[in-house]
N, C-alpha and C. Protein backbone atom coordinates (compact mmCIF):
# COMPACT_ATOMS: atom_id res chain seq x y z
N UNK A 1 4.61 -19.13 1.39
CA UNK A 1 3.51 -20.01 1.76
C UNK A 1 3.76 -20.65 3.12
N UNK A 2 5.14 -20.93 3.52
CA UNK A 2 5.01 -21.63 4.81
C UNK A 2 5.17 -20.60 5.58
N UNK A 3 5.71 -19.35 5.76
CA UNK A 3 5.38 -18.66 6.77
C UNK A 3 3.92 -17.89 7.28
N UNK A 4 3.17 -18.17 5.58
CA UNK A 4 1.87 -18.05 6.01
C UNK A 4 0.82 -19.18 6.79
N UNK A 5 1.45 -20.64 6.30
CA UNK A 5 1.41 -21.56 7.65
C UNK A 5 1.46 -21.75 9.08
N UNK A 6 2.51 -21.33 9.13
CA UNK A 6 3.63 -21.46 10.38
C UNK A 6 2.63 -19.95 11.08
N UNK A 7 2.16 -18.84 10.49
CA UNK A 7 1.49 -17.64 11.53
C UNK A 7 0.17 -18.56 11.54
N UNK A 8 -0.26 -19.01 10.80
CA UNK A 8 -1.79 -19.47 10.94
C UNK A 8 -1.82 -20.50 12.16
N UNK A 9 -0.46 -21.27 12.41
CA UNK A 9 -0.69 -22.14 13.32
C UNK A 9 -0.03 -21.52 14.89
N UNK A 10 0.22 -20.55 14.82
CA UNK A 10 0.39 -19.93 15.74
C UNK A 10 -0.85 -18.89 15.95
N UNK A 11 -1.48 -18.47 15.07
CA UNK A 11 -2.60 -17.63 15.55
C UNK A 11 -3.89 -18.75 16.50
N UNK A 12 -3.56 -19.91 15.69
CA UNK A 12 -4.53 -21.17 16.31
C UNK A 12 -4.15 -21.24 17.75
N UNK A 13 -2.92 -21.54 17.95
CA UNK A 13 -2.20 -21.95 19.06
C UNK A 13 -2.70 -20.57 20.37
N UNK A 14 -2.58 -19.26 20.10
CA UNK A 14 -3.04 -18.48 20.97
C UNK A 14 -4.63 -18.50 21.01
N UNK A 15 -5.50 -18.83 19.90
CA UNK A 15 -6.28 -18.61 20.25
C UNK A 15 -7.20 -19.49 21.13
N UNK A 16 -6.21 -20.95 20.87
CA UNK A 16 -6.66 -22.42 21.66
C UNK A 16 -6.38 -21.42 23.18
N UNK A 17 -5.86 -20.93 23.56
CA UNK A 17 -5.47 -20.58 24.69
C UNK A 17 -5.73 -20.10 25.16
N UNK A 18 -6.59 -18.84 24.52
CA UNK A 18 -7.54 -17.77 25.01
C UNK A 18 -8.80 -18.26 25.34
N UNK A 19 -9.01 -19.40 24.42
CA UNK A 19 -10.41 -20.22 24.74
C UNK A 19 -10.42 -21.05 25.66
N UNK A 20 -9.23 -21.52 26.48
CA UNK A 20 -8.95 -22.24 27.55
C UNK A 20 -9.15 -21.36 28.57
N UNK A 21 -8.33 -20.33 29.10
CA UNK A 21 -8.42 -19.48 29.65
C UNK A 21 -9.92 -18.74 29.85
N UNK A 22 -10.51 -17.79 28.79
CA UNK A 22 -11.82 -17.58 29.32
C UNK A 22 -13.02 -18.75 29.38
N UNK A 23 -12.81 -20.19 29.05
CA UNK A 23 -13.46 -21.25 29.62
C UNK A 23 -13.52 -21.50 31.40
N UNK A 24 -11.82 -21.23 31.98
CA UNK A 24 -11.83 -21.10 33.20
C UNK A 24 -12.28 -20.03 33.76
N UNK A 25 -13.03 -18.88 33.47
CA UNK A 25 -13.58 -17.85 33.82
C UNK A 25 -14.81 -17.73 34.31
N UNK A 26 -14.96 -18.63 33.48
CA UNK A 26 -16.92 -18.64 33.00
C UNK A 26 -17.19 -19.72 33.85
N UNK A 27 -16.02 -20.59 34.10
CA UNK A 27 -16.29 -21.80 35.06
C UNK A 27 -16.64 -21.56 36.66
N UNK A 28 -15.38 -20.67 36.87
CA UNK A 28 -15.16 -20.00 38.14
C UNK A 28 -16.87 -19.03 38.26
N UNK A 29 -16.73 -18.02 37.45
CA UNK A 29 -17.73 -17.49 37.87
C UNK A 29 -18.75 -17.65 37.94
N UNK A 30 -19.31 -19.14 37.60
CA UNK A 30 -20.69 -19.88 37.65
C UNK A 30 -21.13 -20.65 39.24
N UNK A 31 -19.40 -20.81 39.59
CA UNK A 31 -19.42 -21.53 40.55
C UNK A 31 -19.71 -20.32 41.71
N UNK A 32 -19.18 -19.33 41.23
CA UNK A 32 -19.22 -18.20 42.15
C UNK A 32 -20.58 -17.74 42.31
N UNK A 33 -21.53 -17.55 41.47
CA UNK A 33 -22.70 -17.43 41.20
C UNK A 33 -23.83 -18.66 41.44
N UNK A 34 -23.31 -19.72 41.73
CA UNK A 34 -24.12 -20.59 42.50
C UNK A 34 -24.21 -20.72 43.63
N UNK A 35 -23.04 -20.46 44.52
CA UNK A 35 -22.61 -20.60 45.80
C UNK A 35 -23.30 -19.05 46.28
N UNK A 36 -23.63 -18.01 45.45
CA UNK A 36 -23.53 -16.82 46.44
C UNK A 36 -25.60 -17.37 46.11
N UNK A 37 -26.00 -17.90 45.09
CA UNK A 37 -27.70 -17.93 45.02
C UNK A 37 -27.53 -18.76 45.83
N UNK A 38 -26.85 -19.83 46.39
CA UNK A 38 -27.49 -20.56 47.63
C UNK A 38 -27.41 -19.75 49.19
N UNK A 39 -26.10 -18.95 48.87
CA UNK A 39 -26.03 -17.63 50.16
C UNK A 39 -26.93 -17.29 50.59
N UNK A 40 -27.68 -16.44 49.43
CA UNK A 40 -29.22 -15.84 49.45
C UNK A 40 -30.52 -16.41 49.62
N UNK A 41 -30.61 -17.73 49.59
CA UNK A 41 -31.71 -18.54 50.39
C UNK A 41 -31.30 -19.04 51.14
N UNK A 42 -30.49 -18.79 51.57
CA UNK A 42 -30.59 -19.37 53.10
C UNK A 42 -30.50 -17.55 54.22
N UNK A 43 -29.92 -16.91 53.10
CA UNK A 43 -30.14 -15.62 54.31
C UNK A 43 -31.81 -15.16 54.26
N UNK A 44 -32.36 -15.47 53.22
CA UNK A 44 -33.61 -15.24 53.03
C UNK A 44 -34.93 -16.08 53.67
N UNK A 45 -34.45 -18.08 53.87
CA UNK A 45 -34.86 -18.41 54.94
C UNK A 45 -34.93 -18.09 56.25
N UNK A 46 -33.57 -17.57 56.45
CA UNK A 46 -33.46 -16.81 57.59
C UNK A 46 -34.13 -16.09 58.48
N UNK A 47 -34.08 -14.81 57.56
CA UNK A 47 -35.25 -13.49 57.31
C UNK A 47 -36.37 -14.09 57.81
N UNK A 48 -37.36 -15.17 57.13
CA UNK A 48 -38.43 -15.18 56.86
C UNK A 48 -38.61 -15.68 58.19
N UNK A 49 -37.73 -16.59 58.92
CA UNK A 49 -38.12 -17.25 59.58
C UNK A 49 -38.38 -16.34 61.24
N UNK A 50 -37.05 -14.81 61.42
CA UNK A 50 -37.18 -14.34 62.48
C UNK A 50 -38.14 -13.20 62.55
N UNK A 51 -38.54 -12.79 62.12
CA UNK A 51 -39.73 -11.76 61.99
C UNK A 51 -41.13 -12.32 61.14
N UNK A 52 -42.11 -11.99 61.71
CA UNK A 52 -43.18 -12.17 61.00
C UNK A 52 -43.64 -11.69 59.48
N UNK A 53 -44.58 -11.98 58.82
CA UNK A 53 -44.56 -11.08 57.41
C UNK A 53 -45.22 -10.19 57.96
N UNK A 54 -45.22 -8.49 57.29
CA UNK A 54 -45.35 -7.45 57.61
C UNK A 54 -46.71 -7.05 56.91
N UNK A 55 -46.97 -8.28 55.77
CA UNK A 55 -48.26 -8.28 55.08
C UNK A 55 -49.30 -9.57 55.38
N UNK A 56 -50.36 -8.60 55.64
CA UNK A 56 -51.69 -9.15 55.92
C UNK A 56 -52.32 -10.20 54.74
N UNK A 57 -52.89 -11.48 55.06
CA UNK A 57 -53.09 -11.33 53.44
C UNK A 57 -54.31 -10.98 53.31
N UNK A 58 -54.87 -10.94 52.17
CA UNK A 58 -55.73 -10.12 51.62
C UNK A 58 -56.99 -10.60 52.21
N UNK A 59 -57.27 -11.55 52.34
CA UNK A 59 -58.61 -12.14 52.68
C UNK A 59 -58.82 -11.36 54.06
N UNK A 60 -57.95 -11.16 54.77
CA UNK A 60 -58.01 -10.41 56.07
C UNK A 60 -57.70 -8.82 55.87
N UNK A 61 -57.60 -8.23 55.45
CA UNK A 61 -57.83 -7.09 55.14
C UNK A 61 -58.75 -6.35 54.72
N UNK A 62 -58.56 -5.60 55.84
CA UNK A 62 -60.01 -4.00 56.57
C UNK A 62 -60.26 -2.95 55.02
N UNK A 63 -61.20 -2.78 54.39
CA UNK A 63 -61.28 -1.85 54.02
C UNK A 63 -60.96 -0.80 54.73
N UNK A 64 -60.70 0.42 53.69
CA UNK A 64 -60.02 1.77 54.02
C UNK A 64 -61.34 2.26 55.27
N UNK A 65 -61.12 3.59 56.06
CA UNK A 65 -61.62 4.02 56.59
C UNK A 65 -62.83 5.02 55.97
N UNK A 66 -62.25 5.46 54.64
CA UNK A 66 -63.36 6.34 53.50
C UNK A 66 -64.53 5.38 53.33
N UNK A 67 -64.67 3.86 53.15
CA UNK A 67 -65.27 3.37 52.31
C UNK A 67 -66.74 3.12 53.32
């Protein structure tokens, strides 16, 4: 009975640890994943800001030449 203790509190003990560990994972990679979506609006402000849009909008737009 106590060595079936003594593994149970060691199976706890690794698994506290594994849950520590991929907690810092999920931490990191959120942070990583926030920092790169702010990357992308600002490269996307960017964009928008040095070239014109390439689309007309609609209210200004020619029917086809068939019609």
């Amino acid at each position: 009975m106590n060595e079936r203790l003594t593994e149970l509190e060691v199976r706890v003990a690794f698994q506290d640890q594994t849950i520590q560990d991929l907690n810092e994972v999920v931490t990191d990679q959120q942070r990583q994943i926030d920092r790169l979506t702010q990357e992308l609006e600002a490269v996307k402000a960017r964009l928008s800001g040095l070239a014109p849009s390439m689309v007309i909008p609609q209210e200004e737009e020619k029917p086809p030449p068939h019609y």
